[in-house]
Structures are given as C-alpha cells and as structure tokens.
N, C-alpha and C. Protein backbone atom coordinates (compact mmCIF):
# COMPACT_ATOMS: atom_id res chain seq x y z
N UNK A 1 -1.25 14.21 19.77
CA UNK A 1 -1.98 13.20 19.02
C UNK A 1 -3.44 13.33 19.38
N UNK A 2 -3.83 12.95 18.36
CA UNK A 2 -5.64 13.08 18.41
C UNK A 2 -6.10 12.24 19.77
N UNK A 3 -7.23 12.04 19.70
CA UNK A 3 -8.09 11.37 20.64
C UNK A 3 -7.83 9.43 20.38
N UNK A 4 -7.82 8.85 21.49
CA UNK A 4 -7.36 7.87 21.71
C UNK A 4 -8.45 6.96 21.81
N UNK A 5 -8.27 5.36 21.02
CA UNK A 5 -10.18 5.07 21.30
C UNK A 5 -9.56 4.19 22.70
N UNK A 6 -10.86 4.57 23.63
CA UNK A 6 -11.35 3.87 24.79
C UNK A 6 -11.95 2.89 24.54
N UNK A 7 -13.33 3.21 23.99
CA UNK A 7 -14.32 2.71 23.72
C UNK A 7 -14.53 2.39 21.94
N UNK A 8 -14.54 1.00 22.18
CA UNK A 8 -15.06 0.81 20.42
C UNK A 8 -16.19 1.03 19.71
N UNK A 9 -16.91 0.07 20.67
CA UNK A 9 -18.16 0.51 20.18
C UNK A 9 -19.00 1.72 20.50
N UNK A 10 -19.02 2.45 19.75
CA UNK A 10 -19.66 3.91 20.03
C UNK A 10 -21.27 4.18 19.79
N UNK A 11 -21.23 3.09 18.91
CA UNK A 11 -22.50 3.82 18.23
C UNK A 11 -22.83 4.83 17.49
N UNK A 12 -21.94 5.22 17.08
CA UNK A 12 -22.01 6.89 16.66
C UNK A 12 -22.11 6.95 15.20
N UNK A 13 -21.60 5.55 14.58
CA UNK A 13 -21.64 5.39 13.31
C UNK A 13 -23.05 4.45 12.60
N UNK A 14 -23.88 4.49 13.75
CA UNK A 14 -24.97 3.89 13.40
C UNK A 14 -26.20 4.61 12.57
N UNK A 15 -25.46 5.29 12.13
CA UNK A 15 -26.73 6.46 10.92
C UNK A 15 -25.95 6.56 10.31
N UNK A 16 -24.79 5.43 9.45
CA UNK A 16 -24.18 5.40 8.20
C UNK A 16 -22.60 6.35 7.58
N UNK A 17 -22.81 7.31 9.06
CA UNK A 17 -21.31 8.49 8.67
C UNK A 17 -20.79 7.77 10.15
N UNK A 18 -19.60 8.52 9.59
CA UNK A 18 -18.01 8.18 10.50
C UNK A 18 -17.61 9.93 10.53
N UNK A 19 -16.63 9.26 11.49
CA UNK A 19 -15.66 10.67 12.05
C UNK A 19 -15.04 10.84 11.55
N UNK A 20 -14.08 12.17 11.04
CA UNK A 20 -12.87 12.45 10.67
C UNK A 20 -12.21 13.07 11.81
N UNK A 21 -10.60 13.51 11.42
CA UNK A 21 -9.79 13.31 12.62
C UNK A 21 -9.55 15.06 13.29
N UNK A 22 -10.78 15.89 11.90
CA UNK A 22 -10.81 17.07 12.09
C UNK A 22 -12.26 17.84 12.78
N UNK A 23 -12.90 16.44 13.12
CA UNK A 23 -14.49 15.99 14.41
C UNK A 23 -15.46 16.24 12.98
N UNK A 24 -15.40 16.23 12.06
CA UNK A 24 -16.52 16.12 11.13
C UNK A 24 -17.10 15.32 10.88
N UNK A 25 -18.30 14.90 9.72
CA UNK A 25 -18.63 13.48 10.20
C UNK A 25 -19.03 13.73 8.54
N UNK A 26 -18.42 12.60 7.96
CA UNK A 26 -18.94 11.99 6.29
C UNK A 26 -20.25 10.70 6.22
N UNK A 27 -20.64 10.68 5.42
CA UNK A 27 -21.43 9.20 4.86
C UNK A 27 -19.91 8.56 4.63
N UNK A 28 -20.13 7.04 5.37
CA UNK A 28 -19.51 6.17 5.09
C UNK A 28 -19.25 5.86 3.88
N UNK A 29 -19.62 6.16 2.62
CA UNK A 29 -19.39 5.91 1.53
C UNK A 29 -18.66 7.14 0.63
N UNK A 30 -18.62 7.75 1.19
CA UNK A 30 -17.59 9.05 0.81
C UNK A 30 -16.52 8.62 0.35
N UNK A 31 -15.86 9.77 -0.77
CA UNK A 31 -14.78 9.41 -1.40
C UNK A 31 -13.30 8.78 -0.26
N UNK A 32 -13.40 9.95 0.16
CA UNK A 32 -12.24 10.21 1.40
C UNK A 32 -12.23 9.32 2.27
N UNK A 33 -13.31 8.37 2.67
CA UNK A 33 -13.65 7.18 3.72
C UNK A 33 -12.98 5.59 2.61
N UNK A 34 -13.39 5.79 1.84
CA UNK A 34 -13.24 4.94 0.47
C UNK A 34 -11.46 4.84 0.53
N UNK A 35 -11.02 6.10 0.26
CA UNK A 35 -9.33 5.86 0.18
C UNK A 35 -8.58 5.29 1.71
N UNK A 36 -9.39 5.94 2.71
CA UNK A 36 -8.69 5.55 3.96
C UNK A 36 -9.09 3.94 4.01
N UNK A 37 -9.59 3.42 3.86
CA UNK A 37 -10.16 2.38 3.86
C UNK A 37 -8.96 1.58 3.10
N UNK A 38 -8.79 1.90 1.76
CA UNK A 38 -7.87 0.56 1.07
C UNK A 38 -6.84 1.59 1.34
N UNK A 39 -6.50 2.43 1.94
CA UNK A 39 -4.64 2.09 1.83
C UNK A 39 -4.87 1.47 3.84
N UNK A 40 -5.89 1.08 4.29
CA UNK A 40 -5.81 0.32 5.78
C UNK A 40 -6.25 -1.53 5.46
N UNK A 41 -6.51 -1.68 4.03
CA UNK A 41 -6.47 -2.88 3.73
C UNK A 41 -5.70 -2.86 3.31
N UNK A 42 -4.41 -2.26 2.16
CA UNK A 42 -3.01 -2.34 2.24
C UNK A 42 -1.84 -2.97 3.24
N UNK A 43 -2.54 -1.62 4.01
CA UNK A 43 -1.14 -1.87 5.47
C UNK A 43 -1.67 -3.02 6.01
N UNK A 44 -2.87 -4.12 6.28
CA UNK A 44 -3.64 -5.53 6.53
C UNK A 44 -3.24 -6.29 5.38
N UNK A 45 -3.18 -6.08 4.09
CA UNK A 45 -2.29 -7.29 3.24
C UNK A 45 -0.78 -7.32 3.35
N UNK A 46 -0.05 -6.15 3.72
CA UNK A 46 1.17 -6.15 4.16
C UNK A 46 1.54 -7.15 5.36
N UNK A 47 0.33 -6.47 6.53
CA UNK A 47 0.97 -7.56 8.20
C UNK A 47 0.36 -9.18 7.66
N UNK A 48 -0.20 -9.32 6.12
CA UNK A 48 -0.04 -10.89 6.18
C UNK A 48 1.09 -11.65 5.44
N UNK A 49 1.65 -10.78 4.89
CA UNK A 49 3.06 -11.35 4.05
C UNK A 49 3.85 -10.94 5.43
N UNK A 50 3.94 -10.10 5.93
CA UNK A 50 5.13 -9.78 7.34
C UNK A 50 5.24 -11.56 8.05
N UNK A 51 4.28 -12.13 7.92
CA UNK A 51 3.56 -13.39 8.55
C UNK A 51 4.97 -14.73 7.83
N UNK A 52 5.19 -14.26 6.31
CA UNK A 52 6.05 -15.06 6.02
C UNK A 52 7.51 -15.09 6.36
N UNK A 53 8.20 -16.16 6.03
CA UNK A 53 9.59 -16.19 6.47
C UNK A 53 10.38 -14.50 5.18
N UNK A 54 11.03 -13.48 5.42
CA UNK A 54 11.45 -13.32 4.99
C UNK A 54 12.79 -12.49 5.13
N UNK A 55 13.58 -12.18 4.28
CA UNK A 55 14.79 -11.62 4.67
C UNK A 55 15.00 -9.76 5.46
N UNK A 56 16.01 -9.78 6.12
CA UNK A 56 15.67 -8.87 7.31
C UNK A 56 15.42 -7.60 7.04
N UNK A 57 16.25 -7.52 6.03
CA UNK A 57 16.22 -6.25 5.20
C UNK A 57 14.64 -5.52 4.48
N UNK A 58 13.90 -6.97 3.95
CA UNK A 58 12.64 -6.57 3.15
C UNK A 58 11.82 -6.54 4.36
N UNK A 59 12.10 -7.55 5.39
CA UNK A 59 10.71 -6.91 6.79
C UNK A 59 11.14 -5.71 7.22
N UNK A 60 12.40 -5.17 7.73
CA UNK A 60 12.16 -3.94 7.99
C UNK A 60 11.59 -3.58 7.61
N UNK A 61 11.98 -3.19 6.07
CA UNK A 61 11.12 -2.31 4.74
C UNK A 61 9.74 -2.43 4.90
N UNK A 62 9.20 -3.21 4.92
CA UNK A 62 7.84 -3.49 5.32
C UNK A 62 6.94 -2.89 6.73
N UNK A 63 7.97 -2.92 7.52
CA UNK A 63 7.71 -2.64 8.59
C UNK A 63 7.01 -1.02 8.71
N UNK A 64 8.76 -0.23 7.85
CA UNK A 64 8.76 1.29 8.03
C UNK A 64 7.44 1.31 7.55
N UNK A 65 7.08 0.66 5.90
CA UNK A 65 5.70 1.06 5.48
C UNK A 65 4.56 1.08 5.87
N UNK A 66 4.63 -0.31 6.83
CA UNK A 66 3.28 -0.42 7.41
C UNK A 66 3.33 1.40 8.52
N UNK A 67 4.41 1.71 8.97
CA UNK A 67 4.16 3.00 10.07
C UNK A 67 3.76 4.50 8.53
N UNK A 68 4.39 4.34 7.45
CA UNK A 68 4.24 4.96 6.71
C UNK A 68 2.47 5.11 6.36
N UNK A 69 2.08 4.25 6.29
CA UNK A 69 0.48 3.73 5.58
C UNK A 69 -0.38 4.24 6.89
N UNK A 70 0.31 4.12 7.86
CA UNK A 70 -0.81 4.59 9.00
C UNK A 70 -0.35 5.70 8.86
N UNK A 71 0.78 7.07 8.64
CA UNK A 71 0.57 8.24 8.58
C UNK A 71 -0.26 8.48 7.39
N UNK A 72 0.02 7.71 6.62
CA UNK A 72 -0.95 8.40 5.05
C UNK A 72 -2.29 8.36 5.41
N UNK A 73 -3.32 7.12 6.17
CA UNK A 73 -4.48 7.04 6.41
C UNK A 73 -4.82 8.11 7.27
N UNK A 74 -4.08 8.64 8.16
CA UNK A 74 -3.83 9.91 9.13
C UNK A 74 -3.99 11.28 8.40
N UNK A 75 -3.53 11.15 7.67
CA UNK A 75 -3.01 12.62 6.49
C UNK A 75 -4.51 12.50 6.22
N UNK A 76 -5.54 11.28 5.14
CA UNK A 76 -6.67 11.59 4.46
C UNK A 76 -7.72 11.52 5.52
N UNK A 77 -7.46 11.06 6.63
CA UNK A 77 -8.30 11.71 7.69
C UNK A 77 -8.83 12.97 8.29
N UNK A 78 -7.34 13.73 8.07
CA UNK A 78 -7.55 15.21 8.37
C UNK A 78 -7.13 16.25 7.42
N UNK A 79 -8.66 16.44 6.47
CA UNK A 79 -8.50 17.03 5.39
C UNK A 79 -7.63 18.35 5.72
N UNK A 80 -6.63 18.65 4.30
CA UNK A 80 -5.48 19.53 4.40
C UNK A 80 -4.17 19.48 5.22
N UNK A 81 -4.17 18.36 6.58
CA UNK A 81 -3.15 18.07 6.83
C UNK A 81 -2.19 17.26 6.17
N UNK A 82 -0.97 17.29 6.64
CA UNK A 82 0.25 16.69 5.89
C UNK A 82 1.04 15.62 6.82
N UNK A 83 1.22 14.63 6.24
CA UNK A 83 2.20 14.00 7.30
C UNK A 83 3.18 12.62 6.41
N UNK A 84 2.68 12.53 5.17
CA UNK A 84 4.04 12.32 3.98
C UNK A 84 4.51 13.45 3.36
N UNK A 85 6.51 12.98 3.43
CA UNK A 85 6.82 14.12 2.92
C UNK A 85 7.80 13.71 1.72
N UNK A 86 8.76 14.47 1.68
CA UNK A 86 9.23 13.64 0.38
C UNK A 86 10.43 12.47 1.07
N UNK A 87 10.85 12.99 2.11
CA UNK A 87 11.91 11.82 2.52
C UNK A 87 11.04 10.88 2.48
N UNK A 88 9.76 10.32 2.33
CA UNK A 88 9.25 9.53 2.43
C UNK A 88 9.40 8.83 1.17
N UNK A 89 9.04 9.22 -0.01
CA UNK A 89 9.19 8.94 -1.15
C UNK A 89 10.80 8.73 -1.22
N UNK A 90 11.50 9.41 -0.96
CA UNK A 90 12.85 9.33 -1.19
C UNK A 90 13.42 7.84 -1.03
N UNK A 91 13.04 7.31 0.59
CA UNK A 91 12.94 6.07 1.57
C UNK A 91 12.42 4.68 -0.06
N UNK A 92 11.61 5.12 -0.64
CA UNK A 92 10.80 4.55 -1.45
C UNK A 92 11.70 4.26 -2.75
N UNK A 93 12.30 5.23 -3.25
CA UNK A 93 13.09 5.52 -4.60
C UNK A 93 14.24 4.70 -4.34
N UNK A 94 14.79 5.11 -3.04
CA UNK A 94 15.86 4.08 -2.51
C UNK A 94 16.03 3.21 -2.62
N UNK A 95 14.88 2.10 -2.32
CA UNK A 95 14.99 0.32 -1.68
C UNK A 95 14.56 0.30 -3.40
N UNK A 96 13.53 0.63 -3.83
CA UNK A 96 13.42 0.64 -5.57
C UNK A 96 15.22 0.36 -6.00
N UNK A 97 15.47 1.24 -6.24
CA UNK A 97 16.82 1.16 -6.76
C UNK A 97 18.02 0.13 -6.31
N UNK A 98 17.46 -0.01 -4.95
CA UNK A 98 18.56 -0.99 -4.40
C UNK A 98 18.54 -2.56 -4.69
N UNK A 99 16.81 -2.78 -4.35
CA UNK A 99 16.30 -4.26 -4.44
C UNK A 99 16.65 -4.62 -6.65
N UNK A 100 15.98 -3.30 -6.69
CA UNK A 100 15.60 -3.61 -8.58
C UNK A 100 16.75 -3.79 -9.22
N UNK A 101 18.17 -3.34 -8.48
CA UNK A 101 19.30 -3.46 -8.73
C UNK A 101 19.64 -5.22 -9.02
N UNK A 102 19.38 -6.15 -8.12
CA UNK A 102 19.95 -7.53 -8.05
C UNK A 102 18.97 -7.92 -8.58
N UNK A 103 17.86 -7.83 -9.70
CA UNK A 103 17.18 -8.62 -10.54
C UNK A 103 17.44 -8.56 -12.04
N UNK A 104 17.56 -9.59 -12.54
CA UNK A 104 17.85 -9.03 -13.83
C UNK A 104 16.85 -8.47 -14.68
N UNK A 105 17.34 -7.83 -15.98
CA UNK A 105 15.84 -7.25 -16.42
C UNK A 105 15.04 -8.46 -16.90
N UNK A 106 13.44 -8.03 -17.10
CA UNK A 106 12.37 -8.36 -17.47
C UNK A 106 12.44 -8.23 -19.32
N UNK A 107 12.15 -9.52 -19.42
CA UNK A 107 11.46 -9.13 -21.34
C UNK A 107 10.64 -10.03 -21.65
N UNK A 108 9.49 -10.41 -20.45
CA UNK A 108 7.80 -10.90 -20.49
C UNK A 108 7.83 -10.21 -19.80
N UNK A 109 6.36 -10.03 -19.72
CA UNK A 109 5.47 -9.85 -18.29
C UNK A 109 5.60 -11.15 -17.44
N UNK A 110 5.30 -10.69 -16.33
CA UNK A 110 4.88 -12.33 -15.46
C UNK A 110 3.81 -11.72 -15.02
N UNK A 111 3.71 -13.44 -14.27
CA UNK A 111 2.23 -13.66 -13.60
C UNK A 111 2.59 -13.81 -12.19
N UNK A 112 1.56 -12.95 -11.08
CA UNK A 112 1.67 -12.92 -10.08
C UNK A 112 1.20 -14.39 -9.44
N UNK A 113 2.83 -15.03 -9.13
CA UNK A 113 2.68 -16.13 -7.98
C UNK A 113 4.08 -16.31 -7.82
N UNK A 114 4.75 -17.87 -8.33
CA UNK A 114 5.90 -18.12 -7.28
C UNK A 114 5.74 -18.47 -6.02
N UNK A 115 6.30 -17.80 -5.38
CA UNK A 115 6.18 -18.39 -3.52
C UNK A 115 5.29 -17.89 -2.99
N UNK A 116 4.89 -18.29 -2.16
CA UNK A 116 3.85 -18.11 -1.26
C UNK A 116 4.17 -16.20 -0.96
N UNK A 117 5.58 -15.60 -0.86
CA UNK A 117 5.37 -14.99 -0.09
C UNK A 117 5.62 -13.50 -1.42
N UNK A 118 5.88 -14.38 -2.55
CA UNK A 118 5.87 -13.13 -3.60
C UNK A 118 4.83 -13.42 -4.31
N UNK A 119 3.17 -14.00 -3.77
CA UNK A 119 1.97 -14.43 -4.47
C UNK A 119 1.44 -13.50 -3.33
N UNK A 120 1.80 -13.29 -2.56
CA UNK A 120 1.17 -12.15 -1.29
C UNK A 120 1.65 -10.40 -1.73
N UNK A 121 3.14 -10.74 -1.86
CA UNK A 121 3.57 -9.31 -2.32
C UNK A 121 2.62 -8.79 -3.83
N UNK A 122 2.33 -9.62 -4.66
CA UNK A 122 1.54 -9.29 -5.67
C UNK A 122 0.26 -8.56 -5.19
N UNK A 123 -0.80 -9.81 -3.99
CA UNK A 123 -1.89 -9.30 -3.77
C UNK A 123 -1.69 -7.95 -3.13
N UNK A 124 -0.83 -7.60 -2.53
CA UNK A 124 -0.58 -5.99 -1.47
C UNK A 124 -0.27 -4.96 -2.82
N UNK A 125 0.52 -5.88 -3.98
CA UNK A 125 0.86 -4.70 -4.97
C UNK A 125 -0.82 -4.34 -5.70
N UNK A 126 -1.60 -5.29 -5.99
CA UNK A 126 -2.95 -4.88 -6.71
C UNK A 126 -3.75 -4.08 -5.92
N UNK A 127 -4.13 -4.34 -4.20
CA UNK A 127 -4.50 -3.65 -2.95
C UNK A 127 -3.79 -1.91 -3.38
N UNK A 128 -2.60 -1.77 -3.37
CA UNK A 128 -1.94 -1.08 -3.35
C UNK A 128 -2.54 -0.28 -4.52
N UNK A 129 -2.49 -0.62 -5.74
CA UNK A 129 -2.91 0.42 -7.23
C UNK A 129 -4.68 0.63 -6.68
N UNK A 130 -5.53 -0.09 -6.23
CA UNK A 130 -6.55 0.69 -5.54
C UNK A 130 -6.45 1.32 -4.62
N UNK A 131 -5.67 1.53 -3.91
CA UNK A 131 -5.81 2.44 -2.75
C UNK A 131 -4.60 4.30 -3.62
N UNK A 132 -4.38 3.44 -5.12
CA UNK A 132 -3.74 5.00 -5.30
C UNK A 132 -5.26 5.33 -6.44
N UNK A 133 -5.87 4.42 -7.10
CA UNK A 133 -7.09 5.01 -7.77
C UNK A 133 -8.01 5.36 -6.22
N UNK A 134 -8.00 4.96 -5.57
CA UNK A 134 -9.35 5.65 -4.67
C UNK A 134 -8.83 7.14 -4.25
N UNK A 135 -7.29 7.22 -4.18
CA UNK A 135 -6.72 8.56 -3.59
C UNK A 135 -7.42 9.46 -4.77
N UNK A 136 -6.40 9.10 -6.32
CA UNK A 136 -7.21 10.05 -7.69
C UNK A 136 -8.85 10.27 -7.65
N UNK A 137 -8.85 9.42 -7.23
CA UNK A 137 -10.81 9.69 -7.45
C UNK A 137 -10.85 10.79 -6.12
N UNK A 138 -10.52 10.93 -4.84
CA UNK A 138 -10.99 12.17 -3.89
C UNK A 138 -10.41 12.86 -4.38
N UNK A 139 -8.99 13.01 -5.20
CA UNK A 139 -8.69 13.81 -6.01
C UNK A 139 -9.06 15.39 -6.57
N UNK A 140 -10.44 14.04 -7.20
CA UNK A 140 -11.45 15.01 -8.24
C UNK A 140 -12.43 15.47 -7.12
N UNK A 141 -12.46 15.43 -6.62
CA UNK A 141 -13.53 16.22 -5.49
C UNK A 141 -13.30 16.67 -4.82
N UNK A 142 -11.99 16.88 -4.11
CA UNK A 142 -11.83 17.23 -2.81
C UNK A 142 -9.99 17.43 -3.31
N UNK A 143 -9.45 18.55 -2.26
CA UNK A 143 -8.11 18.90 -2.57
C UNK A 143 -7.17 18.16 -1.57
N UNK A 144 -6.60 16.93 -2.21
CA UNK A 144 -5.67 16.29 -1.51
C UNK A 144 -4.05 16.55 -1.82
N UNK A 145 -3.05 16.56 -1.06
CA UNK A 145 -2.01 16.49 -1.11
C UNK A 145 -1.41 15.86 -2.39
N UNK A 146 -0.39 16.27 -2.93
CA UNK A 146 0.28 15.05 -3.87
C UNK A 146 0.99 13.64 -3.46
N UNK A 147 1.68 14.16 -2.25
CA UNK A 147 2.56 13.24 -1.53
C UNK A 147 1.47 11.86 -1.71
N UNK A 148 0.66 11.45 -0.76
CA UNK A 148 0.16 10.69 -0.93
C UNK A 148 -0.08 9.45 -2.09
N UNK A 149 -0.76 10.07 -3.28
CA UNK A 149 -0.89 10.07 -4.62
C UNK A 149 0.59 8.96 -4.94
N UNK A 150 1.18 9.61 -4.72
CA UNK A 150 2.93 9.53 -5.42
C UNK A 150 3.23 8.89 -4.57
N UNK A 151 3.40 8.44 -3.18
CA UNK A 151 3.65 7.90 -2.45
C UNK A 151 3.00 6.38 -2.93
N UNK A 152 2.14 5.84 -2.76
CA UNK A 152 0.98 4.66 -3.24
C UNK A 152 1.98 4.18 -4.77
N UNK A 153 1.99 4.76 -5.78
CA UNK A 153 2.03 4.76 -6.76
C UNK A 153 3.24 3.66 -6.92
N UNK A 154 4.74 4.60 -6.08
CA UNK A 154 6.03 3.95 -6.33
C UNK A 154 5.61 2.79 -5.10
N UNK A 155 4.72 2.87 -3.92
CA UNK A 155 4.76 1.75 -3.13
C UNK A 155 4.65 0.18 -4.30
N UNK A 156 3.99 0.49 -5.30
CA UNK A 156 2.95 -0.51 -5.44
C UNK A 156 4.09 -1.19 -6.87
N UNK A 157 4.71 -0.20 -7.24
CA UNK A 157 6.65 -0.74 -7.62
C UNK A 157 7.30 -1.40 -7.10
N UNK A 158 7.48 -0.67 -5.63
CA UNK A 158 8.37 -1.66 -4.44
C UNK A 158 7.72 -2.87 -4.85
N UNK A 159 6.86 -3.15 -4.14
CA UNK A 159 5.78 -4.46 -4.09
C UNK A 159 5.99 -5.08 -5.34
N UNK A 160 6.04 -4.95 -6.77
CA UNK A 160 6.38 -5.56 -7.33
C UNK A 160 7.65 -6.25 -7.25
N UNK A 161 8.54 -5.17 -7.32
CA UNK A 161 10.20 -5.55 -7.29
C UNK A 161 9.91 -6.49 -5.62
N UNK A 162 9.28 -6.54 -4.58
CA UNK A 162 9.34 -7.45 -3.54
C UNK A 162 9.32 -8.59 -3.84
N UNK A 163 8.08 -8.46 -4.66
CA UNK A 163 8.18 -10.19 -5.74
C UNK A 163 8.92 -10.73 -6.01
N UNK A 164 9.80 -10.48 -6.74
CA UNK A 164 10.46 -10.96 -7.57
C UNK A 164 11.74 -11.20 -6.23
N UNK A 165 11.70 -10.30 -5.63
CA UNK A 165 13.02 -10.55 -5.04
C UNK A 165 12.55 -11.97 -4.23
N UNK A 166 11.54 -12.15 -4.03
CA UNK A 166 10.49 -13.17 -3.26
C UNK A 166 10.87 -14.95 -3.49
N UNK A 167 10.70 -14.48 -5.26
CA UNK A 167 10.83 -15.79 -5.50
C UNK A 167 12.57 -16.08 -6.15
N UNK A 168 13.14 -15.53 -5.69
CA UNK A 168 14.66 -15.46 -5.99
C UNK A 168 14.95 -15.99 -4.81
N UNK A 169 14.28 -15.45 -3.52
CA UNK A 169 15.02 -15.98 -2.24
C UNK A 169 14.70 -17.23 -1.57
N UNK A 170 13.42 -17.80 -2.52
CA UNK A 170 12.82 -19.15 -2.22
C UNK A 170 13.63 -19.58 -2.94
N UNK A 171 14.43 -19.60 -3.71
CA UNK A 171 15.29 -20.55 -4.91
C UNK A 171 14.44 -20.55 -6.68
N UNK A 172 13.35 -19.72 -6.74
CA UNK A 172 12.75 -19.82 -7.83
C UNK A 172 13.39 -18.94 -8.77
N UNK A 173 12.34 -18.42 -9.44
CA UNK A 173 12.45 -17.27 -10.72
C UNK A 173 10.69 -16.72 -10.82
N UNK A 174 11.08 -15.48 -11.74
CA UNK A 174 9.14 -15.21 -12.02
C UNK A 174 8.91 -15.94 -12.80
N UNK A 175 7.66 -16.00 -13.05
CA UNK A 175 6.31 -16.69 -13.64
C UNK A 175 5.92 -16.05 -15.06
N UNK A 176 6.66 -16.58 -15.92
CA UNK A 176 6.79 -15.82 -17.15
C UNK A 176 5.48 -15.70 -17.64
N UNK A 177 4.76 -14.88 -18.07
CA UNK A 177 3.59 -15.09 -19.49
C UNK A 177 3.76 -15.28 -20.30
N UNK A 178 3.09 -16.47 -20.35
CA UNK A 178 3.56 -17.07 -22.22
C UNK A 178 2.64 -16.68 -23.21
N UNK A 179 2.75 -15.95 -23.86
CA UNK A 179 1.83 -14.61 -24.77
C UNK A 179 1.57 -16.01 -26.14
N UNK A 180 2.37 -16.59 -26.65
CA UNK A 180 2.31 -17.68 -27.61
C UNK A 180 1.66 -18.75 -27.05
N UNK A 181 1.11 -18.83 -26.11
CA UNK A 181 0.91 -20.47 -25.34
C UNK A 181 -0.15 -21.49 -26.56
N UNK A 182 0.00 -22.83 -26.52
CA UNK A 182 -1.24 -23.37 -27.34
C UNK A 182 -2.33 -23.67 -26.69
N UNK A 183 -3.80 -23.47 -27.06
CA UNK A 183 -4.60 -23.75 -26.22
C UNK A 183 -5.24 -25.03 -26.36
C-alpha cells in the first residue's frame, strides 16, 4: 500500500495542485481530481444514510460499497491502475436483481423522499450520477478504465431500488408524480 498520511497538514497543496498516488502533482481543478472528489462525496452521503436505522442486509450492502468507492477513488488516483473488476459489478447486478425483485413494478415516476432514510438514498443516488458524469468527462481527456464508469452507473440503480426498498420498510410506498396535478 501506498504511503500512509502522518501528517495532514502538509502544505504542499498550497500552490493549488494535489498529489496523485503515482507522486505526480495536478491543479486541483483537474478533471481526474474533480471525479475523485464526488465519488468521496458519494462514499460521505452513503456513511450518512449508514447513520439511519436500517435492515442488515442493505447496511452490509452499503458497507461493501463504501470499501468499493474507496478502491474506485484509489483506481482514479493512480492513472492506468485497476482495482474494480467485474466481480465487482457482478456484487452490483446481484443485490439489483435481488432487492428489485420484492418491489412491484413502477408505472409513474416518483419523487425522491418518503423516509428519511430513502430521501438520503435518493440524495447518494443524484451524488452518485455526478460522480459517473465527472468519471465520462476524464473520460474525454484522459484514458480511464471502463470498470469504473459502469461501476457508478448500476451503483446509482442500486440506490434507487434502496429507496424504494426504504420506504417499504418504514411501512410507506413511493412518492408518485402526479404528471396531471391541478395547479
């Protein structure tokens, strides 16, 4: 494993670039700084729904991801390395299929709320679709892995289907959109 921080404050980032995990140093505003950034406000909107009461099965799940999200921020740290693979996605396709299984289908859209703790799973799912547009955007500049990409994408599925399972386990239902409403 890389270098371990001792020391926080370094100073080193005080002329606007940061480190990568391959000792290079970007402008803080770099594409690649940009994606590591929201999929590490991801895995931070995740440990605040972890915060709610929920069933054991979906914190695990949560759990693995949050260790998942720190390999992915790991991976766009050290350009060309790899460290999602497809069992990862696989892990992903899985609980998809399993959770999406006990909901019935959808024929609105809903609106992200319900319970407290599937009005959180929403905010991690919107967190989540930016941290897979910031991946596409280094994308275009820089040669990133697919895993990643694809990884984010179905996360931000889970996270939906979390919802819903969210407000099923509070005793609710989703939050239909009423496309006809009167104003």
């Amino acid at each position: 494993m890389g270098n371990r921080l001792s020391k926080i404050a370094t100073r080193t980032g005080d002329d606007g670039t940061t480190g990568l995990g391959d000792g290079s140093r970007v402008q803080k505003d770099d594409a690649r700084i940009a994606a590591i950034g929201d999929v590490d406000e991801l895995n931070s909107q995740i440990g605040v729904l972890l915060c709610e009461p929920l069933p054991g099965s979906v914190r695990k799940a949560l759990v693995d991801i949050q260790h998942d999200l720190f390999d992915l921020g790991g991976e766009l740290c050290i350009p060309g390395h790899s460290m999602i693979e497809e069992a990862h996605l696989a892990r992903l396709d899985e609980w998809l299929a399993d959770y999406n299984g006990t909901l019935p289908p959808l024929k609105e859209f809903i609106l992200p709320g319900g319970s407290r703790a599937a009005a959180l799973a929403h905010v991690a799912r919107t967190v989540c679709r930016r941290a897979e547009r910031s991946i596409v955007a280094l994308g275009r500049v820089e040669t990133v892995n697919d895993a990643p990409r694809r990884y984010v994408n179905r996360l931000s599925d889970l996270l939906f289907v979390f919802a819903r399972v969210m407000n099923r386990v509070d005793g609710g239902t989703d939050v239909l959109w009423k496309h006809e409403r009167r104003k």
